[in-house]
PDB file of N, CA and C in Angstrom:
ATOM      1  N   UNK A   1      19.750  18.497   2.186  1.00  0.00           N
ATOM      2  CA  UNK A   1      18.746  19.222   2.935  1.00  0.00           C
ATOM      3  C   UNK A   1      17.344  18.698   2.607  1.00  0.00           C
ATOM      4  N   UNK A   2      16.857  18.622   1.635  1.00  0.00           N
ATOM      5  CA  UNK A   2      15.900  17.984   0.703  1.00  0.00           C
ATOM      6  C   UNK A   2      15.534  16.355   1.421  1.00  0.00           C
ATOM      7  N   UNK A   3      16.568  15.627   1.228  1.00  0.00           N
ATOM      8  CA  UNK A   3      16.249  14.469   1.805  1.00  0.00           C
ATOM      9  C   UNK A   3      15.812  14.745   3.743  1.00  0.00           C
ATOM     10  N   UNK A   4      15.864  15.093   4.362  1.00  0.00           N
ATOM     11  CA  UNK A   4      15.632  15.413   5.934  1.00  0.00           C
ATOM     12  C   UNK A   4      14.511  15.550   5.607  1.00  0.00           C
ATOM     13  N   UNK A   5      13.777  16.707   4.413  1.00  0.00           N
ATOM     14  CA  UNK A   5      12.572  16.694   4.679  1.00  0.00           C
ATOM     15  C   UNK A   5      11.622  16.182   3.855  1.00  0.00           C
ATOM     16  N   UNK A   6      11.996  15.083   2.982  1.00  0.00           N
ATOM     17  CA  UNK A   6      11.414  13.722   2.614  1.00  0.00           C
ATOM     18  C   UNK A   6      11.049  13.288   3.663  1.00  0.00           C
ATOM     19  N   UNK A   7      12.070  12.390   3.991  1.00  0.00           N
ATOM     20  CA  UNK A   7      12.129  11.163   5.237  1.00  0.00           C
ATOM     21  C   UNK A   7      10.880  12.162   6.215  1.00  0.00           C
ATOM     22  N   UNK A   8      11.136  13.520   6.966  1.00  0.00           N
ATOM     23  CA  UNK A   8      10.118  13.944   7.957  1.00  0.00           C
ATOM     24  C   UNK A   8       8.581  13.324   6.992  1.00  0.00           C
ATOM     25  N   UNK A   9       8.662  13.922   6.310  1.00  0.00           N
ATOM     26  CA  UNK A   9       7.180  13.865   5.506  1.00  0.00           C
ATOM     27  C   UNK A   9       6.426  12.309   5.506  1.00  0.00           C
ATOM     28  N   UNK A  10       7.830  11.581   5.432  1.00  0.00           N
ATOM     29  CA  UNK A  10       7.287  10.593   4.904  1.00  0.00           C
ATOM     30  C   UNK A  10       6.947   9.462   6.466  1.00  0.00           C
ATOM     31  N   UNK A  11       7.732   9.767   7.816  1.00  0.00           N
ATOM     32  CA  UNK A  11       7.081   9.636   8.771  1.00  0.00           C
ATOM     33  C   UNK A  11       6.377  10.474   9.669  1.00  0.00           C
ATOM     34  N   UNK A  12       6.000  11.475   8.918  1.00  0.00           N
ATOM     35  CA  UNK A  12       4.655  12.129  10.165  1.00  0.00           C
ATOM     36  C   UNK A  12       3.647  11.425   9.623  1.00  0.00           C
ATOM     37  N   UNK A  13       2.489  11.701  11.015  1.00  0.00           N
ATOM     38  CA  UNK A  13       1.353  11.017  10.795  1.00  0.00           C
ATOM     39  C   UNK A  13       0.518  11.200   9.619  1.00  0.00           C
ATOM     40  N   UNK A  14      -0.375  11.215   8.987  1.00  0.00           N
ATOM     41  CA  UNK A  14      -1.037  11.648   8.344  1.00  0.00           C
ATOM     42  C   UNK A  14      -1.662  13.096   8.568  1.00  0.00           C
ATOM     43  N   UNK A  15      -2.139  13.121  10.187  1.00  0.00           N
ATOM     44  CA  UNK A  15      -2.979  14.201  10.188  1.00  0.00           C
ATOM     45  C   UNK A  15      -2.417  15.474  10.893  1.00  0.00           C
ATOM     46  N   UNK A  16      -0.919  15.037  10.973  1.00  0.00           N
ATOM     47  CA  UNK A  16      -0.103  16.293  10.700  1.00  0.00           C
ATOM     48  C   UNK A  16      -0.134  17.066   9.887  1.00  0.00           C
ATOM     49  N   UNK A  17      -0.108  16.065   8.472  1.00  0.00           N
ATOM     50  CA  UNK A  17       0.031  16.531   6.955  1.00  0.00           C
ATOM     51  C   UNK A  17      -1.596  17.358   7.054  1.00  0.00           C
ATOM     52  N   UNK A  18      -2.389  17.063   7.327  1.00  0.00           N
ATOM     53  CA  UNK A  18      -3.697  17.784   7.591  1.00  0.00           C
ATOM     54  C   UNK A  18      -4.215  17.856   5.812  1.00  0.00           C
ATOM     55  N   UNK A  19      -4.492  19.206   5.346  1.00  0.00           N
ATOM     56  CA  UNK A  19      -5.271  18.802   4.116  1.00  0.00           C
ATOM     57  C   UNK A  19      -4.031  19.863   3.327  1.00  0.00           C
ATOM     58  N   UNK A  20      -2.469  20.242   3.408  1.00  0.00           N
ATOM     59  CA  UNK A  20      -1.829  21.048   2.701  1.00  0.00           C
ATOM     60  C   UNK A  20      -1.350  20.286   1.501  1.00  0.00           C
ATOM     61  N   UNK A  21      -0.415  21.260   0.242  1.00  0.00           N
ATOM     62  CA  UNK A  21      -0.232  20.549  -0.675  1.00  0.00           C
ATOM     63  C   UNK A  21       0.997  19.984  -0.294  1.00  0.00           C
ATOM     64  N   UNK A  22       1.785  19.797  -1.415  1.00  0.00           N
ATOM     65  CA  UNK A  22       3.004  19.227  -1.619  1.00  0.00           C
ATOM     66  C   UNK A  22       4.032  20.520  -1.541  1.00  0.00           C
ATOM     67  N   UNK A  23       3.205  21.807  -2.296  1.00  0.00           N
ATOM     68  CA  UNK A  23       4.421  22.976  -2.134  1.00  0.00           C
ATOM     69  C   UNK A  23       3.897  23.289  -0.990  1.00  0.00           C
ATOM     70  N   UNK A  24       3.191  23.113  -0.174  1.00  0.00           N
ATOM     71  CA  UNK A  24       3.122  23.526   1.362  1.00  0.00           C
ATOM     72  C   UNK A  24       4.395  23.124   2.250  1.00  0.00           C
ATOM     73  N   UNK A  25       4.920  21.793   1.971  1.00  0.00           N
ATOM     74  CA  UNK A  25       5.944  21.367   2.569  1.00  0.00           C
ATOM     75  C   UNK A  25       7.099  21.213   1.839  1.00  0.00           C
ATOM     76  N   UNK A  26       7.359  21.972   0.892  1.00  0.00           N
ATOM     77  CA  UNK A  26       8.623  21.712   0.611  1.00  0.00           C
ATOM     78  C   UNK A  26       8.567  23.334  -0.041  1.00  0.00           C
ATOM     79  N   UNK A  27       9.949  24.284   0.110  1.00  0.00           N
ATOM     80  CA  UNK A  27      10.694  25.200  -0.470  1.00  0.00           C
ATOM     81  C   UNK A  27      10.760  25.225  -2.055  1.00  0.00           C
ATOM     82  N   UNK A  28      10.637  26.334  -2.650  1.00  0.00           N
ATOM     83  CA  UNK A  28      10.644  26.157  -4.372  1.00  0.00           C
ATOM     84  C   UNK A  28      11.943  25.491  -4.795  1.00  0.00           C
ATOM     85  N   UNK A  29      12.944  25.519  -4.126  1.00  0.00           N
ATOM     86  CA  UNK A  29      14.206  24.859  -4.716  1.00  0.00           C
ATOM     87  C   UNK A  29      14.134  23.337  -4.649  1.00  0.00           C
ATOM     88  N   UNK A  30      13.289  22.801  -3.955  1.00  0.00           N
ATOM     89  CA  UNK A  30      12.620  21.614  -4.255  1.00  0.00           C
ATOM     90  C   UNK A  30      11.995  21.294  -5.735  1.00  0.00           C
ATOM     91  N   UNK A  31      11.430  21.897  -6.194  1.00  0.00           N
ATOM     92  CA  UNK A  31      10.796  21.399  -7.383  1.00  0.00           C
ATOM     93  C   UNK A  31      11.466  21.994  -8.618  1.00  0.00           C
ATOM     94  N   UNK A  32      12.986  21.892  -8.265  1.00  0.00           N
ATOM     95  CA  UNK A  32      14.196  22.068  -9.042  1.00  0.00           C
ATOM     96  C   UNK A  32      14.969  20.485  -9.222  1.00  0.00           C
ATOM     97  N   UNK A  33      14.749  20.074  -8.782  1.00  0.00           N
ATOM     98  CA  UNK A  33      15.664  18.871  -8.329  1.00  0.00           C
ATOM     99  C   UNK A  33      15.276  17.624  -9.185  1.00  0.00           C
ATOM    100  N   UNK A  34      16.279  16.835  -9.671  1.00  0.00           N
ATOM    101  CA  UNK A  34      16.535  15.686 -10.245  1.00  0.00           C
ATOM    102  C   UNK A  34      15.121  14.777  -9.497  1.00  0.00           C
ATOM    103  N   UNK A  35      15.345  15.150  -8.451  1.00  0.00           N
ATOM    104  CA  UNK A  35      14.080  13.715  -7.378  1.00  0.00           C
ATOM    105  C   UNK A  35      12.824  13.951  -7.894  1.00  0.00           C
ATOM    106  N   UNK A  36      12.609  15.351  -7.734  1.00  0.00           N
ATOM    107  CA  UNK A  36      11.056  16.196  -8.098  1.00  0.00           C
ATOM    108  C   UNK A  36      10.930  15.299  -9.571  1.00  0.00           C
ATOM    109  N   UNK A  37      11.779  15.973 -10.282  1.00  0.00           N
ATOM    110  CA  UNK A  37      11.340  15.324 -11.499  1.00  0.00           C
ATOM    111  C   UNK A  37      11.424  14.240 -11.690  1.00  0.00           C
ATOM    112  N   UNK A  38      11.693  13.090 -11.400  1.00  0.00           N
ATOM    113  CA  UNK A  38      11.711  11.443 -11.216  1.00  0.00           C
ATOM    114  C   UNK A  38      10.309  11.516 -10.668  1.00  0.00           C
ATOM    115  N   UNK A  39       9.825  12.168  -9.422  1.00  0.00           N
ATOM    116  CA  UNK A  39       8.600  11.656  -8.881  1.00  0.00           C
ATOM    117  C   UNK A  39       7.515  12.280  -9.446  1.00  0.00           C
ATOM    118  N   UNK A  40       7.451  13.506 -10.059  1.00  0.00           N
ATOM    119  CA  UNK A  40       6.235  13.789 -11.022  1.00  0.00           C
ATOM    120  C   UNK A  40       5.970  13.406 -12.029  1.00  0.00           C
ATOM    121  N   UNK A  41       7.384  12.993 -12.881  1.00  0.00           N
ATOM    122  CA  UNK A  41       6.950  12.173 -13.958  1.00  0.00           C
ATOM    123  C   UNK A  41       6.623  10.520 -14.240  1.00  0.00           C
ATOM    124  N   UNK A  42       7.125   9.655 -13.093  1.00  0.00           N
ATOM    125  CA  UNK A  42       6.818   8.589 -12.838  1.00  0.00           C
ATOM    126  C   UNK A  42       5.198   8.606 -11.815  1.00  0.00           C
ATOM    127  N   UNK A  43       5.146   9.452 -10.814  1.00  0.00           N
ATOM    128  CA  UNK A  43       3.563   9.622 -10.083  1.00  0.00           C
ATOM    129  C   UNK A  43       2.895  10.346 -10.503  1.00  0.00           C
ATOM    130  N   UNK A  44       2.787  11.412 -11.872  1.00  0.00           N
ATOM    131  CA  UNK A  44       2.378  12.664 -11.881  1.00  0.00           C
ATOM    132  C   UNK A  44       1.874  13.514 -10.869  1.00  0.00           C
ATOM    133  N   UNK A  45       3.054  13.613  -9.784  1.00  0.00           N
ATOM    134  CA  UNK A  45       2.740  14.765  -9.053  1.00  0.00           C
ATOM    135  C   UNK A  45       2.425  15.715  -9.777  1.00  0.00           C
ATOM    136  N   UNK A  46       1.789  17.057  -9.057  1.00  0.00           N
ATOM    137  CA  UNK A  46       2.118  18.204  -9.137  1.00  0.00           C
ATOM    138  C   UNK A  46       2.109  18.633  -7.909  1.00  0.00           C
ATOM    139  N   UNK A  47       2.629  20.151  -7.771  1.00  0.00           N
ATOM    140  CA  UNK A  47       3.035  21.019  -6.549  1.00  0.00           C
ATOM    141  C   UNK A  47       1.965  20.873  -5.674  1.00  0.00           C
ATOM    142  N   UNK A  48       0.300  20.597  -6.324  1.00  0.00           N
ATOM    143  CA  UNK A  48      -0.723  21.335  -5.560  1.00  0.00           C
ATOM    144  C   UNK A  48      -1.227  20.013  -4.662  1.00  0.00           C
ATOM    145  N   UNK A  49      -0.566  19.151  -5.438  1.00  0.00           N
ATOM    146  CA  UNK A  49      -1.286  17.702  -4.724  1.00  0.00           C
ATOM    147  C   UNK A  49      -1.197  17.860  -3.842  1.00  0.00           C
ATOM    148  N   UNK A  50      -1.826  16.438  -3.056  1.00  0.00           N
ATOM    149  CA  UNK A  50      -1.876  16.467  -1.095  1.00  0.00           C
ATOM    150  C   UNK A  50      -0.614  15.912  -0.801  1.00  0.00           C
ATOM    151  N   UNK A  51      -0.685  16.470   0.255  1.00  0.00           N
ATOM    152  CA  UNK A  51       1.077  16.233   1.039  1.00  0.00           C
ATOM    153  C   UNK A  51       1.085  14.564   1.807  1.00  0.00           C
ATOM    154  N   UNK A  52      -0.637  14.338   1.819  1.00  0.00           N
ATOM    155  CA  UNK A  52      -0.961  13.107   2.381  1.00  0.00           C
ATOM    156  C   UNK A  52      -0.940  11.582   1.541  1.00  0.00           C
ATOM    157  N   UNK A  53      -1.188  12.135   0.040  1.00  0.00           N
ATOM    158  CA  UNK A  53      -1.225  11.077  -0.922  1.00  0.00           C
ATOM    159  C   UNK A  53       0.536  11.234  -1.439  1.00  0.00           C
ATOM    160  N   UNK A  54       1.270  12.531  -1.634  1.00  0.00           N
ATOM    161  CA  UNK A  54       2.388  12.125  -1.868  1.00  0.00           C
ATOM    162  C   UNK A  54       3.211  11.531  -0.754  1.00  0.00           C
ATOM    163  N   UNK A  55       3.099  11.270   0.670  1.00  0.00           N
ATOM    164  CA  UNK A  55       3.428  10.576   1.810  1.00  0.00           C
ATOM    165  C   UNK A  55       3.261   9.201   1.246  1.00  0.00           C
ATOM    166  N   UNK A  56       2.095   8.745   0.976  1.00  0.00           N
ATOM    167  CA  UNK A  56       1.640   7.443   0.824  1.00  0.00           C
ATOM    168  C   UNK A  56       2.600   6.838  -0.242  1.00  0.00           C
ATOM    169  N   UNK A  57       2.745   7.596  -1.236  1.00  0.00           N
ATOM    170  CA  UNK A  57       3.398   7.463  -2.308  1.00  0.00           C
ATOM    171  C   UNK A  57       4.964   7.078  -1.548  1.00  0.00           C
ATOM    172  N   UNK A  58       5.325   8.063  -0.969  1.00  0.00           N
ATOM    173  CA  UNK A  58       6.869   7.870  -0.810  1.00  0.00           C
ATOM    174  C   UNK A  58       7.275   6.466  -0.098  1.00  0.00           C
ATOM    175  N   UNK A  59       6.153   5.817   0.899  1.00  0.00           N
ATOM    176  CA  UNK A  59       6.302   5.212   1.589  1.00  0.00           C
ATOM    177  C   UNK A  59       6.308   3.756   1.126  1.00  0.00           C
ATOM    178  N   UNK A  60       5.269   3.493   0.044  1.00  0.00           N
ATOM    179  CA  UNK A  60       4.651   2.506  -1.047  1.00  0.00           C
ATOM    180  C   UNK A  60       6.153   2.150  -1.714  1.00  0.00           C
ATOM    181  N   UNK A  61       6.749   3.521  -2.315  1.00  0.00           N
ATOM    182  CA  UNK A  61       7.449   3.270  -3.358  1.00  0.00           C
ATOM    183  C   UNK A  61       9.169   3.245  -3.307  1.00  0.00           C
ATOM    184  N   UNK A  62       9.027   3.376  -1.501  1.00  0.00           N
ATOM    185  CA  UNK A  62      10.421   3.646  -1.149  1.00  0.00           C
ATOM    186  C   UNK A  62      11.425   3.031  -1.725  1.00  0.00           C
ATOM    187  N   UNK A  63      11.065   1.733  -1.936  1.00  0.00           N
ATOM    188  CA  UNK A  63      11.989   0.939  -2.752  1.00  0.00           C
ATOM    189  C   UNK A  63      12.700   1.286  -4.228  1.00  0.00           C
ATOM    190  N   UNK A  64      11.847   2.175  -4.674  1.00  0.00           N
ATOM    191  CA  UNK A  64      12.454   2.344  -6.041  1.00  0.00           C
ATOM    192  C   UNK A  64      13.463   3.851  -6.226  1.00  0.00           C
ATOM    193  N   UNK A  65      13.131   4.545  -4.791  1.00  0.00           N
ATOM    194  CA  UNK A  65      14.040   5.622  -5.124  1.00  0.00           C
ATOM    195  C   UNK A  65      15.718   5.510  -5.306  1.00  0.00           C
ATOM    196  N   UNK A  66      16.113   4.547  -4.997  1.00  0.00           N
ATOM    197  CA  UNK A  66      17.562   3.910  -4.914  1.00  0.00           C
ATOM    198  C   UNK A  66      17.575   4.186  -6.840  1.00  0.00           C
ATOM    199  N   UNK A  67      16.669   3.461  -7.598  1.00  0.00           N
ATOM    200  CA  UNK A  67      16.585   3.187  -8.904  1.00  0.00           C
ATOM    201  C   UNK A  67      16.591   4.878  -9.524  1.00  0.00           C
ATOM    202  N   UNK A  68      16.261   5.620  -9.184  1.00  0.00           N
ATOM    203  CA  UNK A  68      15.661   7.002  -9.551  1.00  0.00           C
ATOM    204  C   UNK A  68      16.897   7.935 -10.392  1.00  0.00           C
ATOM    205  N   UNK A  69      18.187   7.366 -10.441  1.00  0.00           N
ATOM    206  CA  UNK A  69      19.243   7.871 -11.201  1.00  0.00           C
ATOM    207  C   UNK A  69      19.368   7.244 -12.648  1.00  0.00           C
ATOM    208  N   UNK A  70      18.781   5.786 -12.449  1.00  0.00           N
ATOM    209  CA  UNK A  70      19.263   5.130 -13.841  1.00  0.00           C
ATOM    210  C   UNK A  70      17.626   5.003 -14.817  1.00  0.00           C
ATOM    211  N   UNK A  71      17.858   5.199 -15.752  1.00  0.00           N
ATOM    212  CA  UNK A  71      16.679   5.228 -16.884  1.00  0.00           C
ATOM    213  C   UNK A  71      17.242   3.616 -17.295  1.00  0.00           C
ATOM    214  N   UNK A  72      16.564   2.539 -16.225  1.00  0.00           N
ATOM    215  CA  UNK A  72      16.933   1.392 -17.487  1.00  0.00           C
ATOM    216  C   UNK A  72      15.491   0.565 -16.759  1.00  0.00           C
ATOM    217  N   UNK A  73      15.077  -0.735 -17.455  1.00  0.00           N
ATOM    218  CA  UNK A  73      14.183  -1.343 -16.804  1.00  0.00           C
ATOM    219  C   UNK A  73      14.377  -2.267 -15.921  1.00  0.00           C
TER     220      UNK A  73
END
């Protein structure tokens, strides 16, 4: 469920995202999740950030979420 609304996030426009946070668009059972914590502690998200810079982020870094299960270098 979670991933559907990555991927949305991560192709709407920007000024969809307008000026909300990160818990604006995502449900608290989101910032439960294995992903959450891979991406706050590797980007230091937090909840309140912009929904526009963590977009940028997802999009930049898409490549490494495949990696996001294994702790190796």
């Amino acid at each position: 469920m979670h991933i559907l609304t990555i991927e949305r996030r991560a192709l709407a426009p920007e000024a969809m995202l307008g000026k909300t946070s990160i818990a604006d668009q995502f449900g608290p059972t989101f910032f439960k999740t294995n992903f959450w914590f891979m991406l706050c502690t590797t980007f230091a998200f937090q909840p309140w950030h912009s929904a526009v810079e963590f977009k940028r982020y997802l999009v930049r870094f898409a490549h490494m979420v495949s990696g996001f299960d294994r702790h190796s270098r």
